[in-house]
C-alpha atoms as a PDB file:
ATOM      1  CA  UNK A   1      34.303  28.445  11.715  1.00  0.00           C
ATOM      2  CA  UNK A   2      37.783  26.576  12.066  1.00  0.00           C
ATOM      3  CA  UNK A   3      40.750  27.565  10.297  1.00  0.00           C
ATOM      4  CA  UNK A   4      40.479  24.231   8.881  1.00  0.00           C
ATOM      5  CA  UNK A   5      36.980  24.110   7.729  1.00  0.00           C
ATOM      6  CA  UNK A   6      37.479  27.716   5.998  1.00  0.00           C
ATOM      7  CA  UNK A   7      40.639  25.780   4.743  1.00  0.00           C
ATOM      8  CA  UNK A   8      38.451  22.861   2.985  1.00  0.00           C
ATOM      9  CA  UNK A   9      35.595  25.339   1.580  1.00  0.00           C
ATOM     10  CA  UNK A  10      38.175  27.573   0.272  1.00  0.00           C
ATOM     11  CA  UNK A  11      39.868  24.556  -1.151  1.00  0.00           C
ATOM     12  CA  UNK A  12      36.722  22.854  -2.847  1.00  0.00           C
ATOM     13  CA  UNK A  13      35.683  26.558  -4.272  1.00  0.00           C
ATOM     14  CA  UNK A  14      38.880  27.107  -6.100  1.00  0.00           C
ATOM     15  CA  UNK A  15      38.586  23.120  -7.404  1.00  0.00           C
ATOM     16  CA  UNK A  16      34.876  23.813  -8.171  1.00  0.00           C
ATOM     17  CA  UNK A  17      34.247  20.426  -6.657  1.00  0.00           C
ATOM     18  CA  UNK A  18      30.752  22.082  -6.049  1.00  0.00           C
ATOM     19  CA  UNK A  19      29.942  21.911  -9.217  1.00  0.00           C
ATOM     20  CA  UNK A  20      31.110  18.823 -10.549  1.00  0.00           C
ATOM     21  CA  UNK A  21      29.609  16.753  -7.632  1.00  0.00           C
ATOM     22  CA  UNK A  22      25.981  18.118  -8.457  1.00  0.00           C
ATOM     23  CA  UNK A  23      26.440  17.377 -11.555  1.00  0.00           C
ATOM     24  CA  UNK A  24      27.411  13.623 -11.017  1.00  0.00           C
ATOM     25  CA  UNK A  25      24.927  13.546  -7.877  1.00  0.00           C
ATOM     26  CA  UNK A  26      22.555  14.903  -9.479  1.00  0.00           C
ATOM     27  CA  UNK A  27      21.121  11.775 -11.874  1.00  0.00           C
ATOM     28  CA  UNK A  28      21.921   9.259  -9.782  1.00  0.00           C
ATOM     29  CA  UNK A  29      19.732  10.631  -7.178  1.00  0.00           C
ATOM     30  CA  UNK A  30      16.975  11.162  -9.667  1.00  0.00           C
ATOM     31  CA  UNK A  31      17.396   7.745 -10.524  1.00  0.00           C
ATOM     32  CA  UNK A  32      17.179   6.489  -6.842  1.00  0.00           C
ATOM     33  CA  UNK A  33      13.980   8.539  -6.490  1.00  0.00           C
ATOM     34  CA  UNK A  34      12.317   6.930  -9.865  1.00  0.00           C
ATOM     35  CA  UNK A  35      13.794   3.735  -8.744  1.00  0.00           C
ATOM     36  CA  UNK A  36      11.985   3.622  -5.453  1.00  0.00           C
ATOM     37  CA  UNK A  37       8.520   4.798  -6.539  1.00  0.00           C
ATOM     38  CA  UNK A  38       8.559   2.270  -9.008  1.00  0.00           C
ATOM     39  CA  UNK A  39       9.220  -0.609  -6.599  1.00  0.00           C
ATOM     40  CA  UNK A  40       6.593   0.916  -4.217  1.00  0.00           C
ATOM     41  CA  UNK A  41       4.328   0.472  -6.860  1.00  0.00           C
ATOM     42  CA  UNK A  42       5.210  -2.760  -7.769  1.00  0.00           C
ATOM     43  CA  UNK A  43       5.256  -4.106  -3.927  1.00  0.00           C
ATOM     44  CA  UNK A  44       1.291  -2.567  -3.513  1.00  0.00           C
ATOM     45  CA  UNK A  45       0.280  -4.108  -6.695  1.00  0.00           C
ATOM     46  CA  UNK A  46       1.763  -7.550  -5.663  1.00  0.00           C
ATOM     47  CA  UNK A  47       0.037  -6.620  -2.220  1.00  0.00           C
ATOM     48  CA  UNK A  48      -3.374  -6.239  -3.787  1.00  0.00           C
ATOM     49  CA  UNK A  49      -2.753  -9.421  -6.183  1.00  0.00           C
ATOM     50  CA  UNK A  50      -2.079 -11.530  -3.085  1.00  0.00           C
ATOM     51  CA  UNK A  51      -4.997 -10.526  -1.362  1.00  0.00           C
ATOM     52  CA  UNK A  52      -7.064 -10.763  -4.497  1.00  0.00           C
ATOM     53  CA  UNK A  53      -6.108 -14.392  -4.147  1.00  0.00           C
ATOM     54  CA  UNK A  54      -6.339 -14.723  -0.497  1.00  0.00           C
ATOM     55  CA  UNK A  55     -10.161 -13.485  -0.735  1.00  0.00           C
ATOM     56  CA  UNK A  56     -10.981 -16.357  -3.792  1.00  0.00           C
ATOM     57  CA  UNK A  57      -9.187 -19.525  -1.198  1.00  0.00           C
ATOM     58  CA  UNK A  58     -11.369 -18.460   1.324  1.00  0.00           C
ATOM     59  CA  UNK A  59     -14.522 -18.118  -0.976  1.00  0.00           C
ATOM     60  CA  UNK A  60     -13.602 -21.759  -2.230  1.00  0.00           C
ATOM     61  CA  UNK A  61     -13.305 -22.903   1.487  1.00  0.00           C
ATOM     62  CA  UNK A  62     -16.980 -21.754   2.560  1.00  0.00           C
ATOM     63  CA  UNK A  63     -18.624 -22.287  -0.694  1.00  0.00           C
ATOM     64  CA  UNK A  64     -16.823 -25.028  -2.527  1.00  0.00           C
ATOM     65  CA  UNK A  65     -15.048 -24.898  -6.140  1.00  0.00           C
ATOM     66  CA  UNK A  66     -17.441 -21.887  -8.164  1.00  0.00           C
ATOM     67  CA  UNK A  67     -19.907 -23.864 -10.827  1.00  0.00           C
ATOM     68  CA  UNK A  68     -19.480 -27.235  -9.460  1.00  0.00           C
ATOM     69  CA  UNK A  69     -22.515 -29.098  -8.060  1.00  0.00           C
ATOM     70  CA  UNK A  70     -22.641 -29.830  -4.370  1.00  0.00           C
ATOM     71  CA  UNK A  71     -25.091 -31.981  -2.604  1.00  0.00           C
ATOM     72  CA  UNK A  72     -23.617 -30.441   1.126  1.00  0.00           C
ATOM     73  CA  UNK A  73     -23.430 -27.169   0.294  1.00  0.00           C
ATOM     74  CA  UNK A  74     -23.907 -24.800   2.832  1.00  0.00           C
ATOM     75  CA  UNK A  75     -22.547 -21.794   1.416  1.00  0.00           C
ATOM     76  CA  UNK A  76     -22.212 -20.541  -2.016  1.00  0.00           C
ATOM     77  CA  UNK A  77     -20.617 -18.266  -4.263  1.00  0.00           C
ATOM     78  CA  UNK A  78     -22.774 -14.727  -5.064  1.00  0.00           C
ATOM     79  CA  UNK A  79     -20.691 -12.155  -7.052  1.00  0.00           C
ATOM     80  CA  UNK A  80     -18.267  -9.915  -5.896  1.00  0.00           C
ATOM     81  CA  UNK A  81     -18.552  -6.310  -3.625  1.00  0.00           C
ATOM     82  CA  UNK A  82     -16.414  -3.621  -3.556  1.00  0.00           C
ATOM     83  CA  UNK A  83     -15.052  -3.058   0.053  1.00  0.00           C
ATOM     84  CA  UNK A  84     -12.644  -0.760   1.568  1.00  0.00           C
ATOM     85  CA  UNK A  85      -9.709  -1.540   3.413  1.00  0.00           C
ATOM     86  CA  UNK A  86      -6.644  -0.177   4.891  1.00  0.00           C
ATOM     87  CA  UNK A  87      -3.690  -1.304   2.918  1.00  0.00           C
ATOM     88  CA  UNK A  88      -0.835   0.949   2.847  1.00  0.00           C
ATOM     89  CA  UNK A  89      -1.637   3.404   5.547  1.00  0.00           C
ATOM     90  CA  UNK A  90      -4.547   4.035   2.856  1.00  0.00           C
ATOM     91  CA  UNK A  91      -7.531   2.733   2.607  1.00  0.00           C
ATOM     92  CA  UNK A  92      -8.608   1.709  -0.691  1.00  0.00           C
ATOM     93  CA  UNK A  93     -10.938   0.166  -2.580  1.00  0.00           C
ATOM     94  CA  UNK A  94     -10.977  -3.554  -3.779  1.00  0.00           C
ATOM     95  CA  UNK A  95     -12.973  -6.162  -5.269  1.00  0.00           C
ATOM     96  CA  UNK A  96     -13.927  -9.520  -2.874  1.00  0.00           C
ATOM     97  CA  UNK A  97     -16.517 -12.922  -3.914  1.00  0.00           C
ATOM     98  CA  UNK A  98     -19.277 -12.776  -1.988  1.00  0.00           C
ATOM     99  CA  UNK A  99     -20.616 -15.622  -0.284  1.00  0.00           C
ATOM    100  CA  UNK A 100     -24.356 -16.700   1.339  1.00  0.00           C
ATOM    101  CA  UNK A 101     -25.080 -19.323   3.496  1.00  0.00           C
ATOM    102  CA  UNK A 102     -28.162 -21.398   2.171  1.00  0.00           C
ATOM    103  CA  UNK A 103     -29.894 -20.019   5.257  1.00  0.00           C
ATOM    104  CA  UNK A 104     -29.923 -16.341   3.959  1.00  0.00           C
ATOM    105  CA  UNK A 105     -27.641 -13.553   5.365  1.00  0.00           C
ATOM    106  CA  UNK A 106     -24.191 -12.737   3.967  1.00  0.00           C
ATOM    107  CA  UNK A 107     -21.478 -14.573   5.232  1.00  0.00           C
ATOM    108  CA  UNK A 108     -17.841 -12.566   6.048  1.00  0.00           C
ATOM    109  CA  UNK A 109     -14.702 -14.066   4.582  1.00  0.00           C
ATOM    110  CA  UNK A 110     -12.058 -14.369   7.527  1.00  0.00           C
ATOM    111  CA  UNK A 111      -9.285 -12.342   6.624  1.00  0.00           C
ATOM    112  CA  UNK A 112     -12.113  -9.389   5.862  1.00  0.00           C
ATOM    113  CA  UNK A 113     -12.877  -9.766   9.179  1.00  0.00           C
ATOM    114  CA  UNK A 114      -9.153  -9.854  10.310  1.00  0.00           C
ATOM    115  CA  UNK A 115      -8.644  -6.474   8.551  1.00  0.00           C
ATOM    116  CA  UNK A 116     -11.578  -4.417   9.751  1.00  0.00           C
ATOM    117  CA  UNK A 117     -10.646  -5.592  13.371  1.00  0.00           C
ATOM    118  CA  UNK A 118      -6.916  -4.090  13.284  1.00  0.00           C
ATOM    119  CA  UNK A 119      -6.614  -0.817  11.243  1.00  0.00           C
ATOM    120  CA  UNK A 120      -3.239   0.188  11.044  1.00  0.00           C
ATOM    121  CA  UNK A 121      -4.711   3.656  10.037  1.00  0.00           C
ATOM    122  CA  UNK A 122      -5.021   5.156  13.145  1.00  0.00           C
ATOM    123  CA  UNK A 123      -2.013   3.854  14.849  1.00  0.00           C
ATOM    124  CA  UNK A 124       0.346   5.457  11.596  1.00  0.00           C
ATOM    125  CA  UNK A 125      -2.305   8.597  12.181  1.00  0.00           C
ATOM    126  CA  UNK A 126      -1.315   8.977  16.126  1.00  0.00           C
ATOM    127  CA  UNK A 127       2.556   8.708  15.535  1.00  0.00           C
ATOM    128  CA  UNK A 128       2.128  11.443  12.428  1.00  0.00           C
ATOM    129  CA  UNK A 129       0.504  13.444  15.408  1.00  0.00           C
ATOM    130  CA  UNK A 130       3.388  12.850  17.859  1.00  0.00           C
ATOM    131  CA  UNK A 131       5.622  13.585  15.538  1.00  0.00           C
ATOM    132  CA  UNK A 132       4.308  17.221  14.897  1.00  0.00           C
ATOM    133  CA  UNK A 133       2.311  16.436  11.824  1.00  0.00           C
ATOM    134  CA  UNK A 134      -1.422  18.311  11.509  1.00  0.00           C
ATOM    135  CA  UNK A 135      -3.900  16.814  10.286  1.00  0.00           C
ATOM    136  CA  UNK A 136      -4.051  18.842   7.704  1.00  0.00           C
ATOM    137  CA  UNK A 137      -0.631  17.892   6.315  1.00  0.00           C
ATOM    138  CA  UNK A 138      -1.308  14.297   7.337  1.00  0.00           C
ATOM    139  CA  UNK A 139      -1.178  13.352   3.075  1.00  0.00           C
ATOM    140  CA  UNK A 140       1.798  14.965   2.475  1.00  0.00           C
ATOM    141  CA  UNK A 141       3.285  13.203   4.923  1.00  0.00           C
ATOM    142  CA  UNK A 142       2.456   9.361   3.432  1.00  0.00           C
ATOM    143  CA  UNK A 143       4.293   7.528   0.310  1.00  0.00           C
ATOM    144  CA  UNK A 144       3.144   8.725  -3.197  1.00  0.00           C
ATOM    145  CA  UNK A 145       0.253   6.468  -4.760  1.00  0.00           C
ATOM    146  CA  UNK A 146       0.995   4.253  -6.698  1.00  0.00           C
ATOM    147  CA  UNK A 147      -0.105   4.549  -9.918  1.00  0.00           C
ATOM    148  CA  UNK A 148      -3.982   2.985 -10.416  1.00  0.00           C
ATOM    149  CA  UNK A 149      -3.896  -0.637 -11.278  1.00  0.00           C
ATOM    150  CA  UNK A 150      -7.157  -2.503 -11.975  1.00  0.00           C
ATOM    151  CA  UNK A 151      -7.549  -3.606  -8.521  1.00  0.00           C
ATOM    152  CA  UNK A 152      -7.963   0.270  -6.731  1.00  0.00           C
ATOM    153  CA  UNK A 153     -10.286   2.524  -6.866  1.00  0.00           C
ATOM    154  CA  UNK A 154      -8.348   5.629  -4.542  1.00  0.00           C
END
């Protein structure tokens, strides 16, 4: 160690600067911590509300407003499902309309389609691995959840 490191620990020891800057740290990190989970929750929630609304445009587009007669109709509206998707680096659990063509089947809203086809899972899953995570440790090494809303089931 240099003379003047030694100089500045010896310096900050006798001060008890230590001490004092824990203490002042000390909340103001907690409060960054509780600050930051709280807007993570807040950004998936939005996240889930906007694709809650994304899911009921498209449903309208197919099938046409719900409960109004149509004499074209060549969809229409038949409950909801739950399906899984990855949102997150998670995949969870939400609730999207169904819709049927009038000539049976089940038809698949577009941006369902769009998130099956590209899962972001595995590509956050092979840098985790690069990086020197197991898979074992692979949960530790996401975000907290956020806390349950009414939209996910995790």
């Amino acid at each position: 160690m240099t003379k003047r490191a030694e100089r500045a620990q010896r310096t900050q020891a006798e001060n008890g600067a230590n001490a004092e800057l824990a203490h002042l740290v000390e909340p103001m990190l907690t409060g960054m911590t509780t600050t930051r989970d709280h807007l993570l929750a807040w950004v998936h929630a939005q996240g889930l509300a906007a694709l809650d609304e994304l899911f009921r445009e498209e449903a309208v587009s197919l099938a046409g407003p719900k409960g109004r007669h149509q004499d074209q109709r060549t969809h229409y509206h038949w409950g909801t499902a739950a399906t899984e998707l990855t949102f997150g680096g998670r995949r969870v659990q939400v609730r999207r309309p169904r819709v049927r063509p009038t000539t049976g089947g089940e038809a698949t809203l577009p941006s369902v389609a769009a998130f099956r086809s590209r899962d972001p899972l595995t590509a956050r899953m092979m840098q985790q691995l690069l990086a020197g995570v197991s898979t074992r440790q692979y949960e530790a090494s996401l975000e907290a959840r956020p806390a349950r809303t009414a939209h996910t089931r995790q």
